[in-house]
Protein backbone atom coordinates (compact mmCIF):
# COMPACT_ATOMS: atom_id res chain seq x y z
CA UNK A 1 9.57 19.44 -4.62
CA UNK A 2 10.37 18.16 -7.88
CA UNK A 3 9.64 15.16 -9.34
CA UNK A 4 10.44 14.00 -12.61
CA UNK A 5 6.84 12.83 -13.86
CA UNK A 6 7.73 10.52 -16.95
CA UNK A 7 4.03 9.03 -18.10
CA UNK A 8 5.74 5.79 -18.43
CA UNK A 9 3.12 3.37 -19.38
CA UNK A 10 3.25 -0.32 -19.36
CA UNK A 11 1.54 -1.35 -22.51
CA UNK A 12 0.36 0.19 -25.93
CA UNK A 13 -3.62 0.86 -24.97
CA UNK A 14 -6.71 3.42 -25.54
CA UNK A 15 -7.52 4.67 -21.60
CA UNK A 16 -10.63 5.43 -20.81
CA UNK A 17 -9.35 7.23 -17.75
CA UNK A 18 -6.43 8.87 -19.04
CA UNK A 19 -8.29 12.62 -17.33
CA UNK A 20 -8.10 10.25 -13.95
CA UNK A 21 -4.31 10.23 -13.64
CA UNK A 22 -4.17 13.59 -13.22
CA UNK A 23 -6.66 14.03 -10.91
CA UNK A 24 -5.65 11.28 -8.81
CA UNK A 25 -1.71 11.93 -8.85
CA UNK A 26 -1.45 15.58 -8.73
CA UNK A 27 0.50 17.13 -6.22
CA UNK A 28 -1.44 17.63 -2.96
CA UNK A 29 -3.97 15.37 -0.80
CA UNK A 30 -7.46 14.14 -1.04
CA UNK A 31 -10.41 16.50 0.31
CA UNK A 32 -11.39 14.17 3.10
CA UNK A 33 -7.78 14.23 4.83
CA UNK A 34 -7.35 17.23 7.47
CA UNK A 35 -3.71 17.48 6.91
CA UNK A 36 -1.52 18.86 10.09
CA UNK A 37 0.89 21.02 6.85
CA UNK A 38 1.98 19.71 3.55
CA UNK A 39 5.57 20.35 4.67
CA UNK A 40 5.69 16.57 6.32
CA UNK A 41 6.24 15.29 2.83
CA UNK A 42 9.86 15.68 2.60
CA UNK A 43 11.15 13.46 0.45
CA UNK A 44 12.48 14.67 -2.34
CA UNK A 45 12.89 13.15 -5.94
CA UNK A 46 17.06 13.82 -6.39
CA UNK A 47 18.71 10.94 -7.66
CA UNK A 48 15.17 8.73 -8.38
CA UNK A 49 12.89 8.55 -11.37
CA UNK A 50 10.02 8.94 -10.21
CA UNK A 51 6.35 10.37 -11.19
CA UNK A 52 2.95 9.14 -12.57
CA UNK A 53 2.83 5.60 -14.55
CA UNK A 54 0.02 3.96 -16.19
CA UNK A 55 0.11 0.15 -16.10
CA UNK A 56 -2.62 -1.77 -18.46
CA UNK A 57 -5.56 -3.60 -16.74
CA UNK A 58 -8.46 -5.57 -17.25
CA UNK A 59 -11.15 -2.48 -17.63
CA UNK A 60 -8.14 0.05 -18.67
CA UNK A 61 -5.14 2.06 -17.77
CA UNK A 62 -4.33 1.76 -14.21
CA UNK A 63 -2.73 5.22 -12.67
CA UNK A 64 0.12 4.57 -10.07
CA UNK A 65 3.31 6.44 -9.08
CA UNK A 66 6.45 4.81 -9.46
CA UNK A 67 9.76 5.52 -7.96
CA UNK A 68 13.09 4.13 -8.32
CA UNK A 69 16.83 4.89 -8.52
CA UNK A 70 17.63 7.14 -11.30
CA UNK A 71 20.98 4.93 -11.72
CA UNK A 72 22.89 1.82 -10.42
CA UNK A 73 22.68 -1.42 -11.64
CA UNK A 74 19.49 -3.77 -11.02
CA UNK A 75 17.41 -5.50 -11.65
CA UNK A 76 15.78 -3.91 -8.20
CA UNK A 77 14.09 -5.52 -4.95
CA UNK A 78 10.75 -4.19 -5.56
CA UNK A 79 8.24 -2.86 -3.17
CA UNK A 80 4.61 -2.90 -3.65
CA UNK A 81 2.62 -0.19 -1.62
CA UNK A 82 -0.80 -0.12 -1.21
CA UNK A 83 -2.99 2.88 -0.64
CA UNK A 84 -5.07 4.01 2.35
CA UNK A 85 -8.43 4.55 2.12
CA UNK A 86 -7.80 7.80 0.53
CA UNK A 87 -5.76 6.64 -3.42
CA UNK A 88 -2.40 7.75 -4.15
CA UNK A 89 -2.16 11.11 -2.37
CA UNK A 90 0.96 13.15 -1.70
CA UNK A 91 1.70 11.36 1.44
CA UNK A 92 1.55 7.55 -0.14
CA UNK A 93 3.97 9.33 -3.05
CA UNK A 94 6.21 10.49 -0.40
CA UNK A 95 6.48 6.85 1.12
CA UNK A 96 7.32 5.73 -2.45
CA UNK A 97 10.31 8.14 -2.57
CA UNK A 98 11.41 7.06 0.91
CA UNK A 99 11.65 3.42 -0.45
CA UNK A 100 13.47 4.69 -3.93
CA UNK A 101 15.93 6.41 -1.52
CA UNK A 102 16.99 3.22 -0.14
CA UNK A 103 17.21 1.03 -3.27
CA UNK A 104 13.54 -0.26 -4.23
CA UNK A 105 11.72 -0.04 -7.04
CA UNK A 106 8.51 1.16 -5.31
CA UNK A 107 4.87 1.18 -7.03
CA UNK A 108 1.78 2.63 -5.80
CA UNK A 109 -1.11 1.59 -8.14
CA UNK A 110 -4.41 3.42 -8.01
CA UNK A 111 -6.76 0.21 -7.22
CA UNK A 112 -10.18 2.17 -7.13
CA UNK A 113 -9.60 4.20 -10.85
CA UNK A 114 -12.87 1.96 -12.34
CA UNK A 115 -15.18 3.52 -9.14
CA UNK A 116 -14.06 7.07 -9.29
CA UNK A 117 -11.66 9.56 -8.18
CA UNK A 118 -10.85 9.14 -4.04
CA UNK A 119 -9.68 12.36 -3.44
CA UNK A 120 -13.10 14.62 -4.39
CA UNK A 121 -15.16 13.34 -1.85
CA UNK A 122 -14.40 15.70 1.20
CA UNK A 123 -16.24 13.36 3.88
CA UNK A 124 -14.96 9.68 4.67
CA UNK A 125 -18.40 8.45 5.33
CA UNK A 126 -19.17 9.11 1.46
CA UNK A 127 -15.87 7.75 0.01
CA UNK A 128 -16.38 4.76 1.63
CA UNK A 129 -19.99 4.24 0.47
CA UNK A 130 -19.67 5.60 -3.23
CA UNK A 131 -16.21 4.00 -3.63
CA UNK A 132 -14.39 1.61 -1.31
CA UNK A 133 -17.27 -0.43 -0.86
CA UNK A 134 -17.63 -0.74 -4.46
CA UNK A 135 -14.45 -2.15 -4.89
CA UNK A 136 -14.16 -5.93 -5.15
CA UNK A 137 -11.40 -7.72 -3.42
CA UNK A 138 -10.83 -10.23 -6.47
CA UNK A 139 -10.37 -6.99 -8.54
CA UNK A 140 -7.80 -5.58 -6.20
CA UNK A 141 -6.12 -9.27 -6.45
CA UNK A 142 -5.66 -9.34 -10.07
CA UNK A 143 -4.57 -5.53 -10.26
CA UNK A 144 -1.40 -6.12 -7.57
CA UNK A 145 -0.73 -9.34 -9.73
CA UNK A 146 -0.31 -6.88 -12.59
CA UNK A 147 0.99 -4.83 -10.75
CA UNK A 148 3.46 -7.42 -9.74
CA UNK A 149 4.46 -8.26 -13.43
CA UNK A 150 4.87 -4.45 -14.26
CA UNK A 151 7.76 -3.74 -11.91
CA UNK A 152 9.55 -7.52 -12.45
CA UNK A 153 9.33 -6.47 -16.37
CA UNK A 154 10.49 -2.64 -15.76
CA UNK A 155 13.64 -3.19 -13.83
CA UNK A 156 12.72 -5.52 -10.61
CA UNK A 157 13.92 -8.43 -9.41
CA UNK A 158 11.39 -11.79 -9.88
CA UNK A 159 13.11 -12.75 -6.53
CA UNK A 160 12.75 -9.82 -4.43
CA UNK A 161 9.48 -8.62 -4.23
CA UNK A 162 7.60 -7.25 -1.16
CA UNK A 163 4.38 -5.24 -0.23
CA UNK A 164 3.50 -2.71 2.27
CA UNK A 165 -0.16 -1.44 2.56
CA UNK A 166 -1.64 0.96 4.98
CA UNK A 167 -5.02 0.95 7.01
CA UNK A 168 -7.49 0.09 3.59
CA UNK A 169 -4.84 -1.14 1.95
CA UNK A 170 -3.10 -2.76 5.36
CA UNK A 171 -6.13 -5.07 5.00
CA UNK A 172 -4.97 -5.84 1.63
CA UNK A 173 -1.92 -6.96 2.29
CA UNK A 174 -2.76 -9.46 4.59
CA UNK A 175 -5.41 -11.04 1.70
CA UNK A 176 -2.22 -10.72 -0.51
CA UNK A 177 -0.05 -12.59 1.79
CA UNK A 178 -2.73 -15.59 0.98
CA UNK A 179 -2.66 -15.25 -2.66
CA UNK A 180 0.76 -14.85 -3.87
CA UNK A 181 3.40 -17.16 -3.12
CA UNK A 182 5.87 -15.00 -5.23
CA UNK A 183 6.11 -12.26 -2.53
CA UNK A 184 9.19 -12.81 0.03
CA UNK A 185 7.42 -10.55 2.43
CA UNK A 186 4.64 -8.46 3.73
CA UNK A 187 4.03 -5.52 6.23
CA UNK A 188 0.70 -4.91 6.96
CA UNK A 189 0.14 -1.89 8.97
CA UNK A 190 -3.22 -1.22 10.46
CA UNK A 191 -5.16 -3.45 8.20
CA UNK A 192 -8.59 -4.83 9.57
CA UNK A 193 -8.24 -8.47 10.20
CA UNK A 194 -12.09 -9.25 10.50
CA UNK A 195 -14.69 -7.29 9.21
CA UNK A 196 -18.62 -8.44 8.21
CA UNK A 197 -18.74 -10.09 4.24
CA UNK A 198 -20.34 -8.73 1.67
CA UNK A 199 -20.38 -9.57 -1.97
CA UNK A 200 -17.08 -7.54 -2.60
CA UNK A 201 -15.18 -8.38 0.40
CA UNK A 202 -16.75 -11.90 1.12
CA UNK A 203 -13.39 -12.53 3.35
CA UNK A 204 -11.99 -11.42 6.38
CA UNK A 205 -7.77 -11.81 6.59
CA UNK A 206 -8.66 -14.13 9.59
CA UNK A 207 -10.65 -16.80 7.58
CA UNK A 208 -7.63 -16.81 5.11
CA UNK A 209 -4.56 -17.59 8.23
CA UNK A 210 -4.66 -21.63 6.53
CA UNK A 211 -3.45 -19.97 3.31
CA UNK A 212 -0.94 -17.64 3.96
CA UNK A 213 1.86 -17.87 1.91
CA UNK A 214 4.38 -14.77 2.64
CA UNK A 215 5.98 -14.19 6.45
CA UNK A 216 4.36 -11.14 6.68
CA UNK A 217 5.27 -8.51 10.03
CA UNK A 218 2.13 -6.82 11.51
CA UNK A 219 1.79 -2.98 13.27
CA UNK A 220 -0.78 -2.18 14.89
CA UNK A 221 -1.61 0.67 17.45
CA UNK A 222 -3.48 -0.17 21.17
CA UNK A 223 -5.57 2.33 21.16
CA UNK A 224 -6.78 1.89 17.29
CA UNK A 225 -10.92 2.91 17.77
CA UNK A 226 -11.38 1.03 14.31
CA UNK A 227 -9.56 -2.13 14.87
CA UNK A 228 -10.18 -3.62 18.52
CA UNK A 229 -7.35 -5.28 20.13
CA UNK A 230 -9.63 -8.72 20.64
CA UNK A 231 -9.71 -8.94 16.80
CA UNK A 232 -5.63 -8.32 16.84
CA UNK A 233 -5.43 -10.93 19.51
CA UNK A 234 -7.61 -13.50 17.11
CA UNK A 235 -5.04 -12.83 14.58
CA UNK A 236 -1.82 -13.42 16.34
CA UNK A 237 -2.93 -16.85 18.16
CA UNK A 238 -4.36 -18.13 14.58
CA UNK A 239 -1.09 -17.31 12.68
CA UNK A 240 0.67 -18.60 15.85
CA UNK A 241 -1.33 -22.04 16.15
CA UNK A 242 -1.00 -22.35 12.10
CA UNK A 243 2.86 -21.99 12.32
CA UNK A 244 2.93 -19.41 9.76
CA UNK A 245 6.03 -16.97 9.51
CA UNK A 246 4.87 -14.10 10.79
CA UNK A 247 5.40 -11.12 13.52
CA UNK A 248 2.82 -8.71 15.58
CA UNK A 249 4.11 -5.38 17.26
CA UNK A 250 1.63 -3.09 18.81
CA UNK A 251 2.29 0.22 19.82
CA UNK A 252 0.65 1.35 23.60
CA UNK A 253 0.66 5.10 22.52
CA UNK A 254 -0.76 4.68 19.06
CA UNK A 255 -3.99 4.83 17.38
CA UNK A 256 -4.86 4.15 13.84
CA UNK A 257 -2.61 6.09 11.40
CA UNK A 258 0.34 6.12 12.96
CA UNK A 259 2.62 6.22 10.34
CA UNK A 260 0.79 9.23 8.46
CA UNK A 261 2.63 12.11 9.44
CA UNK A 262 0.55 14.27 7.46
CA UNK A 263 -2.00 13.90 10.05
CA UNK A 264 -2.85 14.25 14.26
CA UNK A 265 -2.43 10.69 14.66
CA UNK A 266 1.33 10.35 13.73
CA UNK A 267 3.10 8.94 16.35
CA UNK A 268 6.98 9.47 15.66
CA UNK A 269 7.84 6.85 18.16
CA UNK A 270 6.11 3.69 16.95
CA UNK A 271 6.52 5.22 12.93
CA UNK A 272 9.99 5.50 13.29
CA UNK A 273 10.34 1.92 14.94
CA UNK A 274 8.07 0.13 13.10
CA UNK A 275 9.85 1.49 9.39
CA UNK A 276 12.81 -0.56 10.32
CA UNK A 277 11.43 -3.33 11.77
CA UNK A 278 9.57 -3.76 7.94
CA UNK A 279 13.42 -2.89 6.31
CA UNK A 280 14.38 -5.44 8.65
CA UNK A 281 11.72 -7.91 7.89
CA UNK A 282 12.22 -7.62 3.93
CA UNK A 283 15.76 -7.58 4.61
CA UNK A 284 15.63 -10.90 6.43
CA UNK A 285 13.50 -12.37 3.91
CA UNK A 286 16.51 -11.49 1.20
CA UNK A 287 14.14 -8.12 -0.36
C-alpha cells in the first residue's frame, strides 16, 4: 500500500509529542487487536492525498490521518471519524481512504495523544484503565471542534460536515450529536448509550436525547455482549418521544464490531448494509 504521508500540520507550533505521531500512525495495528490478516485493509491511496497530519490543540499537536481527493474542485463534504477504543490504527486509516474514494475530506484525529500511545498496551483491560478512562469527555469535545475547524479551513465545506465514530468513539458521536449544531449528520455505530459517570465521562448519550442537535442514524448488533439491547431500546423510545431526527437499525446476526473486518466479529452482511445506509443518511442530510 502506498500512501502519500505529507506531515501537513495545521498551525506553526513546538509539539511535545511530535515521537507520538509515529508511533500512533505507523502502518500496522495496535497490540491489543487479534487481527484475522492485515490483507482486509484494501484500500488503497491512488488518486487521494492522504497520510499523517498534525492539527494544533490545547496541550499540543494533535496526530490524525487525513484523506482526501488528490484533485477536483471543492471545497469538500467533510467526514469526521472517530476512533475505536484502540487510536488510529490501520483499519480506522483504511475507513478514511474508503470515504476519500467517494469524495470526502475524511479526518481521523488521535483524541487520547495527552494519555499515551493506544496501540502498546497488548491487553484491553489495561488500555482502558491506563488510557481511555483517563480521557475526559469535555477534552474529546473541544478536540473534534478543532478538529472541525481544521478540515472547513483545509479544503471542506462549512455546510457539509458529518461524523462517524465506532464502538469508543460510537459513544462519541452520539455526545457530539448534542454539542454541535454545525454537523448535518451523525452515524454512530456501536456506541454505548448508558454507562455509570465518573468525573471524565459524567454523561451517558441517554441523559443528553433533550439536546441533540444532528439527525444522527444508529447500528447496532443484537447480540452485542457489551451493549444490551434494553439500553438500545431506552435509546430509541427517548429519541422517538423527543421527536428528534434520528434512525436505529440492528443487525440479528451481529455482535459488537461488526464493521471491523480486520477482526472475527465482522459481519459482511450488516457492514455492507449499514455503510450505505450512513452514505445515505449524510446524503439525505445534503453531506
Amino acid at each position: 500500500m502506498s500512501v502519500e504521508d505529507d506531515q501537513s500540520r495545521a498551525a506553526p507550533a513546538n509539539p511535545p509529542r511530535r515521537g507520538f505521531l509515529g508511533a500512533t500512525l505507523a502502518t500496522g495495528f495496535a497490540l491489543a487487536v487479534r487481527p484475522v490478516a492485515a490483507s482486509t485493509i484494501t484500500t488503497d491511496a491512488l488518486g487521494l492525498t492522504a497520510g499523517a497530519i498534525t492539527i494544533a490543540v490545547n496541550g499540543g499537536d494533535m496526530p490524525a490521518y487525513r484523506a482526501r481527493p488528490a484533485t477536483g474542485k471543492g471545497p469538500l463534504p467533510v467526514v469526521i471519524v472517530v476512533q475505536e477504543v484502540f487510536g488510529v490504527h490501520e483499519h480506522i486509516q483504511d475507513v478514511c481512504r474508503r470515504l476519500a474514494k467517494l469524495g470526502y475530506l475524511a479526518i481521523a484525529p488521535e483524541l487520547y495523544f495527552r494519555q499515551g500511545d493506544p496501540r502498546k498496551y497488548p491487553e484491553v483491560a489495561d488500555l482502558l484503565k491506563n488510557i481511555v478512562s483517563q480521557v475526559p469527555d469535555e477534552q474529546v469535545l473541544s478536540d473534534l471542534d478543532i478538529t472541525v475547524n481544521y478540515a472547513v479551513a483545509n479544503g471542506g465545506d462549512p455546510d457539509r460536515l458529518a461524523m462517524t465514530g465506532f464502538c469508543w468513539g460510537g459513544r462519541i458521536a452520539w455526545l457530539y450529536a448534542a454539542h454541535n449544531p454545525r454537523m448535518k449528520a451523525i452515524a454512530v455505530w456501536y456506541g454505548q448509550v448508558l454507562q455509570p459517570s465518573t468525573a471524565n465521562s459524567p454523561k451517558s448519550p441517554l441523559d443528553l436525547v433533550a439536546q441533540m442537535k444532528v439527525p444522527v442514524i444508529a447500528f447496532y448488533g443484537a447480540k452485542d455482549q457489551g451493549i444490551t439491547q434494553e439500553n438500545v431500546g431506552k435509546m430509541r423510545t427517548a429519541m422517538d418521544a423527543a421527536g428528534k431526527p434520528f434512525e436505529l437499525h440492528v443487525y440479528p446476526e451481529a455482535g459488537h464490531g461488526f464493521n471491523a473486518d480486520y477482526r472475527p466479529s465482522y459481519n459482511a452482511e450488516a457492514a455492507t448494509d449499514a455503510w450505505q445506509r450512513m452514505l445515505g443518511w449524510f446524503h439525505k442530510y445534503g453531506v
